[in-house]
N, C-alpha and C. Protein backbone atom coordinates (compact mmCIF):
# COMPACT_ATOMS: atom_id res chain seq x y z
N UNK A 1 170.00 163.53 -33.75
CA UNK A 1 169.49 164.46 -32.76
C UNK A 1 170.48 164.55 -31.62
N UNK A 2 170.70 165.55 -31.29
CA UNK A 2 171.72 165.80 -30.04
C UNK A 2 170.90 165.29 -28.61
N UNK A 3 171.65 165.02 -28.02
CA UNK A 3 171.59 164.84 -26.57
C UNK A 3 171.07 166.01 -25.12
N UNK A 4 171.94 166.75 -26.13
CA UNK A 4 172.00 168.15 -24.98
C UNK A 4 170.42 168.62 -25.62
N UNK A 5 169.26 168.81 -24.75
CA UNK A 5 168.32 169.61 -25.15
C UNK A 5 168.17 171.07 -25.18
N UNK A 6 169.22 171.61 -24.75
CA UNK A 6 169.51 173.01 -24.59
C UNK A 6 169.94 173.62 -26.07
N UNK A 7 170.80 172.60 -26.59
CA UNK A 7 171.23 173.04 -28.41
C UNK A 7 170.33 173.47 -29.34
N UNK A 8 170.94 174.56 -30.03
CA UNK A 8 169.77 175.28 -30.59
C UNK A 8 170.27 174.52 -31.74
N UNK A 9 168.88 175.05 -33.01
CA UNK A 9 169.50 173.97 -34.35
C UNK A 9 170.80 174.48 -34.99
N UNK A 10 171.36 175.88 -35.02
CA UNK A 10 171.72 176.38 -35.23
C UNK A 10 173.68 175.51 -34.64
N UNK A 11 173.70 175.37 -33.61
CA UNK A 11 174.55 175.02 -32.84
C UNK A 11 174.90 173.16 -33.07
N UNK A 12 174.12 172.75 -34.16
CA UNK A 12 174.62 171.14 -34.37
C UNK A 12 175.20 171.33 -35.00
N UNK A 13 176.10 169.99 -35.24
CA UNK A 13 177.17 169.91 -36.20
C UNK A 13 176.71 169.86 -37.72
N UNK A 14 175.51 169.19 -37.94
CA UNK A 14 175.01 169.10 -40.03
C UNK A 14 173.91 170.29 -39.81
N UNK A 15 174.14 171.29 -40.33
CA UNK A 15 173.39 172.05 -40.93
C UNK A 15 172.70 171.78 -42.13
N UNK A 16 171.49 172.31 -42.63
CA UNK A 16 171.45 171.61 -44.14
C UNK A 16 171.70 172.86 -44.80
N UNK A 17 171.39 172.81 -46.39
CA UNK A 17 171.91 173.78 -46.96
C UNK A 17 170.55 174.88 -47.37
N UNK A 18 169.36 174.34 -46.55
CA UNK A 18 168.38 174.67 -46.41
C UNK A 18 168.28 176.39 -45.64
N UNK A 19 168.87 175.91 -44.44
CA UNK A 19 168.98 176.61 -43.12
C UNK A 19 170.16 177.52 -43.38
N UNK A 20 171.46 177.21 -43.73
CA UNK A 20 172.27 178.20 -44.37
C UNK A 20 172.06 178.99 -45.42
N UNK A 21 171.48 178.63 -46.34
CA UNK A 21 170.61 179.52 -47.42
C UNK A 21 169.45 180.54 -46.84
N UNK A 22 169.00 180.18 -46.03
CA UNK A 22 167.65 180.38 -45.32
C UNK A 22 168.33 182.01 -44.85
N UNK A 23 169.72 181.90 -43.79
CA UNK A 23 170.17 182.97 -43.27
C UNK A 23 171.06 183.92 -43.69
N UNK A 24 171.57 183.61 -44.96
CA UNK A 24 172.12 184.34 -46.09
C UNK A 24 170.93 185.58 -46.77
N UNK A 25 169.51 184.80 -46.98
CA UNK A 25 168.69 185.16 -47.44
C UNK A 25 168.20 186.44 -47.00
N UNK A 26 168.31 186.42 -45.87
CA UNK A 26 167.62 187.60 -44.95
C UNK A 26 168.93 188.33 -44.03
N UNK A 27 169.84 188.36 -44.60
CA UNK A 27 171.28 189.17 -44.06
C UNK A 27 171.24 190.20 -44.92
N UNK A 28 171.24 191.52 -44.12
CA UNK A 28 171.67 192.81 -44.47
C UNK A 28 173.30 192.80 -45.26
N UNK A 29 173.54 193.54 -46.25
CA UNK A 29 174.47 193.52 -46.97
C UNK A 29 175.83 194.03 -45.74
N UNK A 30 175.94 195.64 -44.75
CA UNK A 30 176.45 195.84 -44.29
C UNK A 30 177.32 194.18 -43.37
N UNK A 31 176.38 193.57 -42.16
CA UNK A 31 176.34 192.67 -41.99
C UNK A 31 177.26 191.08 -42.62
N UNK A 32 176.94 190.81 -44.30
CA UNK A 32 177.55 189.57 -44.91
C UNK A 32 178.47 190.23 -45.48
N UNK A 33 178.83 191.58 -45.75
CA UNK A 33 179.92 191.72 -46.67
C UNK A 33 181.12 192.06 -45.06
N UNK A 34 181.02 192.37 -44.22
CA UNK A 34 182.08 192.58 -42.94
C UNK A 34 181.93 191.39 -42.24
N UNK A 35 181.52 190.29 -42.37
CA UNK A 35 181.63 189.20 -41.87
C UNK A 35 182.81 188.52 -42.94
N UNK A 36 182.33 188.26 -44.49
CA UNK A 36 183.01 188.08 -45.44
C UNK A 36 184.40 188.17 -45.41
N UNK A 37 184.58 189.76 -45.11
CA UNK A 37 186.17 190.24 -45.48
C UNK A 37 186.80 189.66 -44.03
N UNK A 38 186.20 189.29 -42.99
CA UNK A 38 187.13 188.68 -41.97
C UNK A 38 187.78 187.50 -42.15
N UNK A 39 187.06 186.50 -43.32
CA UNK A 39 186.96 185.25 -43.09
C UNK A 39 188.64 184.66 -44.19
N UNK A 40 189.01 186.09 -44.74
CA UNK A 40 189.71 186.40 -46.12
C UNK A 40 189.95 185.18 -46.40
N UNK A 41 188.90 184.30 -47.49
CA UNK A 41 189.30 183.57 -47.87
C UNK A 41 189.82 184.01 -49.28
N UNK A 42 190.61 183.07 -50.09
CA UNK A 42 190.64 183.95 -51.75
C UNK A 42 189.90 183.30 -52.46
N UNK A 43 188.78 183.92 -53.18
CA UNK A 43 187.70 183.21 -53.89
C UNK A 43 188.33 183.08 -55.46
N UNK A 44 188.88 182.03 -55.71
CA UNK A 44 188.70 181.90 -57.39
C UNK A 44 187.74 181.14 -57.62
N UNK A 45 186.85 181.91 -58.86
CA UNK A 45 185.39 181.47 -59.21
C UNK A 45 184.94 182.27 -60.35
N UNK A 46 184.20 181.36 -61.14
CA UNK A 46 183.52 181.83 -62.22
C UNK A 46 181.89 181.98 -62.02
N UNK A 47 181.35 183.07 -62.66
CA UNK A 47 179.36 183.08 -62.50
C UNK A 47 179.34 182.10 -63.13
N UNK A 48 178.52 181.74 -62.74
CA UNK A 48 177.15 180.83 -63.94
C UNK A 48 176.50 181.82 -64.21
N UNK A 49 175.73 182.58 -63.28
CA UNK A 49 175.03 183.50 -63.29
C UNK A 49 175.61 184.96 -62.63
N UNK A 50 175.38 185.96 -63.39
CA UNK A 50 176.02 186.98 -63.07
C UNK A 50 175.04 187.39 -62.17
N UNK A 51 175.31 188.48 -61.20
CA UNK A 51 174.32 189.15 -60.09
C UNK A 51 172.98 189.87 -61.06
N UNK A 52 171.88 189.66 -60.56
CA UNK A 52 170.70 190.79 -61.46
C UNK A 52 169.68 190.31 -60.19
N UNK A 53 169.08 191.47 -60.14
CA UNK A 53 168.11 192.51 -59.37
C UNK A 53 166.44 191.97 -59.99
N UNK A 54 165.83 190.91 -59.23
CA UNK A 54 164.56 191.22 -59.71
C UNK A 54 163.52 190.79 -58.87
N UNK A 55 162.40 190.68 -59.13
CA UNK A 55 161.60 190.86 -57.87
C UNK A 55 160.52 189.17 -57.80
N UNK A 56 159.96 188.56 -56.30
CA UNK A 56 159.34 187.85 -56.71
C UNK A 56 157.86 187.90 -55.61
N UNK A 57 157.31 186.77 -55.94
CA UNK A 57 156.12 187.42 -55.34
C UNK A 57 155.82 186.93 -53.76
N UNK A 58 155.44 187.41 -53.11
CA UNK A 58 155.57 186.92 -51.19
C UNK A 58 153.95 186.16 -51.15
N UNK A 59 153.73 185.15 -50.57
CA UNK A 59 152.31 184.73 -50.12
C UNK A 59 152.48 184.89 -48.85
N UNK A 60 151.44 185.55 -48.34
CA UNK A 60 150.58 184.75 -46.89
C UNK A 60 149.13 184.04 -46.53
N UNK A 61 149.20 183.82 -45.50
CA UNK A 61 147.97 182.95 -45.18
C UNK A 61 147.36 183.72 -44.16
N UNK A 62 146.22 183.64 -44.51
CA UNK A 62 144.93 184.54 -43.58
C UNK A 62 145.20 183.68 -42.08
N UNK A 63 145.54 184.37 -41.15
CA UNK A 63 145.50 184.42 -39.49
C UNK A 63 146.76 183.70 -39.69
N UNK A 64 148.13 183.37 -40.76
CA UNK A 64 148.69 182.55 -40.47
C UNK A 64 148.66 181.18 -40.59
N UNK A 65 147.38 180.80 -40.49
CA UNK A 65 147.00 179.33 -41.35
C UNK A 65 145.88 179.09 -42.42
N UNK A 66 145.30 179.97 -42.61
CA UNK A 66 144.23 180.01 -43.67
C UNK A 66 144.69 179.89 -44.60
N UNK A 67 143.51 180.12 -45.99
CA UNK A 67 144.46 180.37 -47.37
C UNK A 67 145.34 181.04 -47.72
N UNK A 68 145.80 180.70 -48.42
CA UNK A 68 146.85 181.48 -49.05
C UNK A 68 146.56 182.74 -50.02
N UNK A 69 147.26 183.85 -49.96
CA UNK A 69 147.11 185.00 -50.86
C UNK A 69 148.22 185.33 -51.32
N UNK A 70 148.43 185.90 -52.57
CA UNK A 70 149.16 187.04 -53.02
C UNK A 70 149.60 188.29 -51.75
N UNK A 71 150.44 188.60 -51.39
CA UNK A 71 150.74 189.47 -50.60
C UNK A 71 151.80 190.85 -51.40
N UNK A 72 152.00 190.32 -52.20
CA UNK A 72 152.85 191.10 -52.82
C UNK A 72 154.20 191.29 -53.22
N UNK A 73 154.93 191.96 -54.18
CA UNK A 73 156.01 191.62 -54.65
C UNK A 73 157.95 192.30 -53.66
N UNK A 74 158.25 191.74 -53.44
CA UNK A 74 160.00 192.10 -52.75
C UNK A 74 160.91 191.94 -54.13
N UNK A 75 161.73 192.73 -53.79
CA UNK A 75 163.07 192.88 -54.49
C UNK A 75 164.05 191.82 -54.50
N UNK A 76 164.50 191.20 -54.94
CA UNK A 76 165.89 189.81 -54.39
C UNK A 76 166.66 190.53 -55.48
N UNK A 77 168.34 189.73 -55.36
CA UNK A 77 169.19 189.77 -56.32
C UNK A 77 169.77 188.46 -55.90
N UNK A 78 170.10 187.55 -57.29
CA UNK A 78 170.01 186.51 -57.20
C UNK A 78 171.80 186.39 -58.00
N UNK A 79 172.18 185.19 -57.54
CA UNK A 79 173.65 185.04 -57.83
C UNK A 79 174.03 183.36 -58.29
N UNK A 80 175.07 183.29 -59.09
CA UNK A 80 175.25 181.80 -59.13
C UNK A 80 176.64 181.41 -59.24
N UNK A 81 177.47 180.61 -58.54
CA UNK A 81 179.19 180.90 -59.06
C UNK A 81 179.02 179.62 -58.86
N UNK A 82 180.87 179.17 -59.73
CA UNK A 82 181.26 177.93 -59.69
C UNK A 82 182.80 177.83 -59.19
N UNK A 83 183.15 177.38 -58.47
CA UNK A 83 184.96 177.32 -57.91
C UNK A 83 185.71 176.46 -58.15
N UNK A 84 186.87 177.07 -58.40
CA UNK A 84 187.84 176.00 -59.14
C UNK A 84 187.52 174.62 -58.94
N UNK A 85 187.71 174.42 -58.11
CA UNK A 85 187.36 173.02 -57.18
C UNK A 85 186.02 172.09 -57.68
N UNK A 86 185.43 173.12 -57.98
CA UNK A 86 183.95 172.52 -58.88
C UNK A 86 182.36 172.89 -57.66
N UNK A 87 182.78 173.12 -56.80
CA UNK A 87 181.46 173.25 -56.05
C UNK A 87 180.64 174.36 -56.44
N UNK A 88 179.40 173.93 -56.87
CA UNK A 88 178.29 175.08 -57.14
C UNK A 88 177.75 176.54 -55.89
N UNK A 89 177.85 177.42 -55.88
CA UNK A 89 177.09 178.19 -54.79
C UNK A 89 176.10 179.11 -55.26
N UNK A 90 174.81 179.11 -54.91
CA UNK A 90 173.40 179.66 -55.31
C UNK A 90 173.45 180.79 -54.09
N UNK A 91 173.10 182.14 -54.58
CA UNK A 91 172.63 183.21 -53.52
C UNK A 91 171.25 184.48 -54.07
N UNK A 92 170.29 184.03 -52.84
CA UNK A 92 169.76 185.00 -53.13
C UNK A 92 169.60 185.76 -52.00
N UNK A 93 169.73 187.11 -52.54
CA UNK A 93 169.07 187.92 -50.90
C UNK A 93 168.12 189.12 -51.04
N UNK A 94 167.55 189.34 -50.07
CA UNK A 94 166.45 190.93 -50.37
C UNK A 94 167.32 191.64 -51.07
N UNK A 95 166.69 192.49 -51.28
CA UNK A 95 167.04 193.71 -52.23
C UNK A 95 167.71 193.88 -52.70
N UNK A 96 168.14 194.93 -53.04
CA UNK A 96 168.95 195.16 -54.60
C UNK A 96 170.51 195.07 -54.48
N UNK A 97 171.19 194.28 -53.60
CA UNK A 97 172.29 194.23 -53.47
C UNK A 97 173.04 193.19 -54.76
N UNK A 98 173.85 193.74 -55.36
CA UNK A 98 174.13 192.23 -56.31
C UNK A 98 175.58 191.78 -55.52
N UNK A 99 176.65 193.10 -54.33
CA UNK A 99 177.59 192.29 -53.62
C UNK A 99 177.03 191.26 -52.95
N UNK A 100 176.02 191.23 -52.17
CA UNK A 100 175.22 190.60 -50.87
C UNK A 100 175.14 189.31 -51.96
N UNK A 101 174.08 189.28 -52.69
CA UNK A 101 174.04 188.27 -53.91
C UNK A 101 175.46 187.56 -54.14
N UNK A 102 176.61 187.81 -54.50
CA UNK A 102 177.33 187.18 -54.90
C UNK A 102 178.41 186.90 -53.28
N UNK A 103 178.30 187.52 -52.27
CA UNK A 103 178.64 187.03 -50.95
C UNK A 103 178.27 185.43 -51.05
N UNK A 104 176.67 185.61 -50.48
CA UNK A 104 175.81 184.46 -50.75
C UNK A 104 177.03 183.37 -50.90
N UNK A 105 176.35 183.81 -52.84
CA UNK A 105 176.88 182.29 -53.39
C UNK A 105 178.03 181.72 -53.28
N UNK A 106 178.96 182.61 -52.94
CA UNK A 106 180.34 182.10 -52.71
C UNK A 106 180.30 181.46 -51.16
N UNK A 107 179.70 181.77 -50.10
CA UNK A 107 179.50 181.30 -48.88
C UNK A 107 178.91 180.24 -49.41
N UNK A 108 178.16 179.78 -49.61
CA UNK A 108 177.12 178.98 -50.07
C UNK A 108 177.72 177.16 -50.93
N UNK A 109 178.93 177.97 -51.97
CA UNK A 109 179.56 177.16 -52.33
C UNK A 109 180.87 176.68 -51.31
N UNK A 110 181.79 177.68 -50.60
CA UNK A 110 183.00 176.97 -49.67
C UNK A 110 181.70 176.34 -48.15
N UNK A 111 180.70 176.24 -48.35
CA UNK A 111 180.15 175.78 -47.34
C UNK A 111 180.32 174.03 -47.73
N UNK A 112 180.47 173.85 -48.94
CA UNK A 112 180.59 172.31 -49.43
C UNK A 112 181.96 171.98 -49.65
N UNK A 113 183.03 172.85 -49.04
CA UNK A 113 184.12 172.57 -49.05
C UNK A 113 184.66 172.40 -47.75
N UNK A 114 186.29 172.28 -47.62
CA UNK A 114 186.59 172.06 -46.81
C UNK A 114 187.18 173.16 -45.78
N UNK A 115 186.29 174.68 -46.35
CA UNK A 115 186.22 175.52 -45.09
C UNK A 115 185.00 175.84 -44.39
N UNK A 116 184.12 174.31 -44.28
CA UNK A 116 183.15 174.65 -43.83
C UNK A 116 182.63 175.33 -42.71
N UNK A 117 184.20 174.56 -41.54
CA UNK A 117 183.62 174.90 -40.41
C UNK A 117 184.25 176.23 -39.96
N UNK A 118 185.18 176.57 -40.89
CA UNK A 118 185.55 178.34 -40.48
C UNK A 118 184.02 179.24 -41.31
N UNK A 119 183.46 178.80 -42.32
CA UNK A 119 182.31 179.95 -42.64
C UNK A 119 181.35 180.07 -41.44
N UNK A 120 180.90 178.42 -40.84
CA UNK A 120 179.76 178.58 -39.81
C UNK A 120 180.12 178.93 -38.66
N UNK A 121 181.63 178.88 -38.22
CA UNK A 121 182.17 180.02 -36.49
C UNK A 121 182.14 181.25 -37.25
N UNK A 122 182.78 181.72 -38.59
CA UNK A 122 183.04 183.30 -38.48
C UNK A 122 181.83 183.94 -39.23
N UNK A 123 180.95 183.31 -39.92
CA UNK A 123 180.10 183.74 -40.69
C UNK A 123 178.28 183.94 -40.35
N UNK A 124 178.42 182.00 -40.57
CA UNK A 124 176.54 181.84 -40.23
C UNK A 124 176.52 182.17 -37.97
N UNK A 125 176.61 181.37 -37.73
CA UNK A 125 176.46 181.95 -36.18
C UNK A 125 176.67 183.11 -36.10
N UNK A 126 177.22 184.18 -36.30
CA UNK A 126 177.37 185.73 -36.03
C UNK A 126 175.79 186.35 -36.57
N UNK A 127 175.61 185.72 -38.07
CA UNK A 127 174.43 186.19 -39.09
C UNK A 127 173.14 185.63 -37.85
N UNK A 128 173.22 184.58 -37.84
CA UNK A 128 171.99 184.03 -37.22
C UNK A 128 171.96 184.30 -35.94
N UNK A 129 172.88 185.11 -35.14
CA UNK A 129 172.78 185.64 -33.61
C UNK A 129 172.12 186.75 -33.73
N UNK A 130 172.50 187.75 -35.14
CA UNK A 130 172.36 189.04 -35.40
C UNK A 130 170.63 188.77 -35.86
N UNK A 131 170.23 187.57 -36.36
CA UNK A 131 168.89 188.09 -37.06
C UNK A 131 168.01 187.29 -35.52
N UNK A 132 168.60 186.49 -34.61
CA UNK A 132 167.62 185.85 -33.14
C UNK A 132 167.14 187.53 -32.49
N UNK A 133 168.33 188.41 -32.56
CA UNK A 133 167.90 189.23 -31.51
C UNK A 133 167.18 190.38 -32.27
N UNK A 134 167.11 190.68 -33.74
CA UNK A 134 166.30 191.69 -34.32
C UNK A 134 165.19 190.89 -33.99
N UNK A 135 164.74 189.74 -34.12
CA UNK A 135 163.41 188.73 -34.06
C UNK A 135 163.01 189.17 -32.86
N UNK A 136 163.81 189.27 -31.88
CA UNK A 136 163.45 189.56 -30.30
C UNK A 136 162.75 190.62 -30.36
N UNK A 137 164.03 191.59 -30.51
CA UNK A 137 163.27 193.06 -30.85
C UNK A 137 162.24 193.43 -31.10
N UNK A 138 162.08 193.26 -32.60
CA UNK A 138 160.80 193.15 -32.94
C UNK A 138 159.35 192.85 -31.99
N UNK A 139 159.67 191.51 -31.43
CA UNK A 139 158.61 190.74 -30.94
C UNK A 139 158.25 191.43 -29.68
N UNK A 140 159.47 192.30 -29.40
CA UNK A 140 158.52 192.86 -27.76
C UNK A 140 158.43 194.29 -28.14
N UNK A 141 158.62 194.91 -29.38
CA UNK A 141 158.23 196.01 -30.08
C UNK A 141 156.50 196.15 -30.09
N UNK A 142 156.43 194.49 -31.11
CA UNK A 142 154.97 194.29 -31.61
C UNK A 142 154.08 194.00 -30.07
N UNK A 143 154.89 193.22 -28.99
CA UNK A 143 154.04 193.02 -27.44
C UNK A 143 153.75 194.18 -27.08
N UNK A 144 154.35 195.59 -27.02
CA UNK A 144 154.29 196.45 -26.19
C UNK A 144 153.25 197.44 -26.76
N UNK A 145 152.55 197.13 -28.26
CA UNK A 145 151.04 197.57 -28.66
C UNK A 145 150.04 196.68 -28.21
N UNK A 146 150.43 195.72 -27.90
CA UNK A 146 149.20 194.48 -28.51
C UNK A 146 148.14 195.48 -26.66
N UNK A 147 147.16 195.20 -27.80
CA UNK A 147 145.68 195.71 -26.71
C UNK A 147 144.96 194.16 -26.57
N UNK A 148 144.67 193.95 -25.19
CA UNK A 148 143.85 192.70 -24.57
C UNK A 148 142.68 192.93 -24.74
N UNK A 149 142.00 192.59 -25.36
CA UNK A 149 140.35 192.87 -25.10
C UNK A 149 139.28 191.61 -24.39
N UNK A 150 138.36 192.23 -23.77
CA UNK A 150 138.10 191.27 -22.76
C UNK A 150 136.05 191.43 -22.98
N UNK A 151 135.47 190.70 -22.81
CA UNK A 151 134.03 190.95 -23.02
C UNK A 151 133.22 190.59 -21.43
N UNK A 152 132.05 191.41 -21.24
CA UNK A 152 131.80 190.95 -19.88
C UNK A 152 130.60 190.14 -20.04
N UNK A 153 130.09 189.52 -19.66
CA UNK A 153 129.00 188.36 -20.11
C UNK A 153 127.51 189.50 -19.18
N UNK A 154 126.48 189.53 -20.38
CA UNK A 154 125.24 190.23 -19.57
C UNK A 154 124.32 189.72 -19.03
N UNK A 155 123.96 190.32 -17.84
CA UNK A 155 122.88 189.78 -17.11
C UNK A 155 121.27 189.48 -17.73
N UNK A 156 120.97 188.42 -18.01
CA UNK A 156 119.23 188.73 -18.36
C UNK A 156 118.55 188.80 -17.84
């Protein structure tokens, strides 16, 4: 645990591969493929798995913590490579991108190498700045409907 309480998780030094997967996942293709070409690394790599397009199913929970439901099905394209070097990289991301997909996995795999810490300055921090402030967005999008309702207690 860091010292500084101001550090976001994002900003420690061990990421897991949890949290980097996590923000790959939900990156717009425009977004990971122009982050990508900055980073020019040269990828030699073989699939395991070639890119394919298919869909899986989303749960939520009633108010957020209740049971769980079926909510319905999203699009992913899912990716799998292996690099010379031998490190595995797994990618999945929304929709039907199979570049975004195979971005991913190649990020995914030099993240266990020894360009780790050029993917997380030129790559994940840019991704995860870009998805804090759509979150923002959003959130004072969804504040600026929200209706207060208030009840007045009756006299008997």
């Amino acid at each position: 645990m860091s010292s500084c309480p101001r550090l976001t998780k994002m900003q420690k030094k061990n990421w897991s591969r949890k949290e980097w997967l996590s923000i790959l996942a939900k990156s717009d293709l425009d977004s990971l493929s122009t982050l990508w070409k900055k980073v020019q690394i040269n990828a030699e790599y073989e699939f395991f798995r070639k890119p394919e397009i298919g869909t899986v199913m989303v749960r939520g929970r009633s108010g957020g913590t209740g049971n769980s439901f079926n909510l319905g099905e999203i699009t992913v394209s899912r990716c799998s490579v292996g690099l010379q070097t031998g490190e595995q990289g797994y990618g999945y991301i929304q929709g039907r991108s199979t570049e975004g997909a195979t971005i991913a996995a190649l990020v995914d795999a030099f993240m266990q190498t020894s360009h780790k810490k050029l993917i997380e300055q030129k790559i994940l921090k840019p991704l995860d700045a870009i998805h804090k402030r759509n979150k923002k967005d959003l959130a004072s999008k969804a504040e600026a409907t929200k209706v207060d309702f208030f009840t007045l207690a009756r006299k008997s």
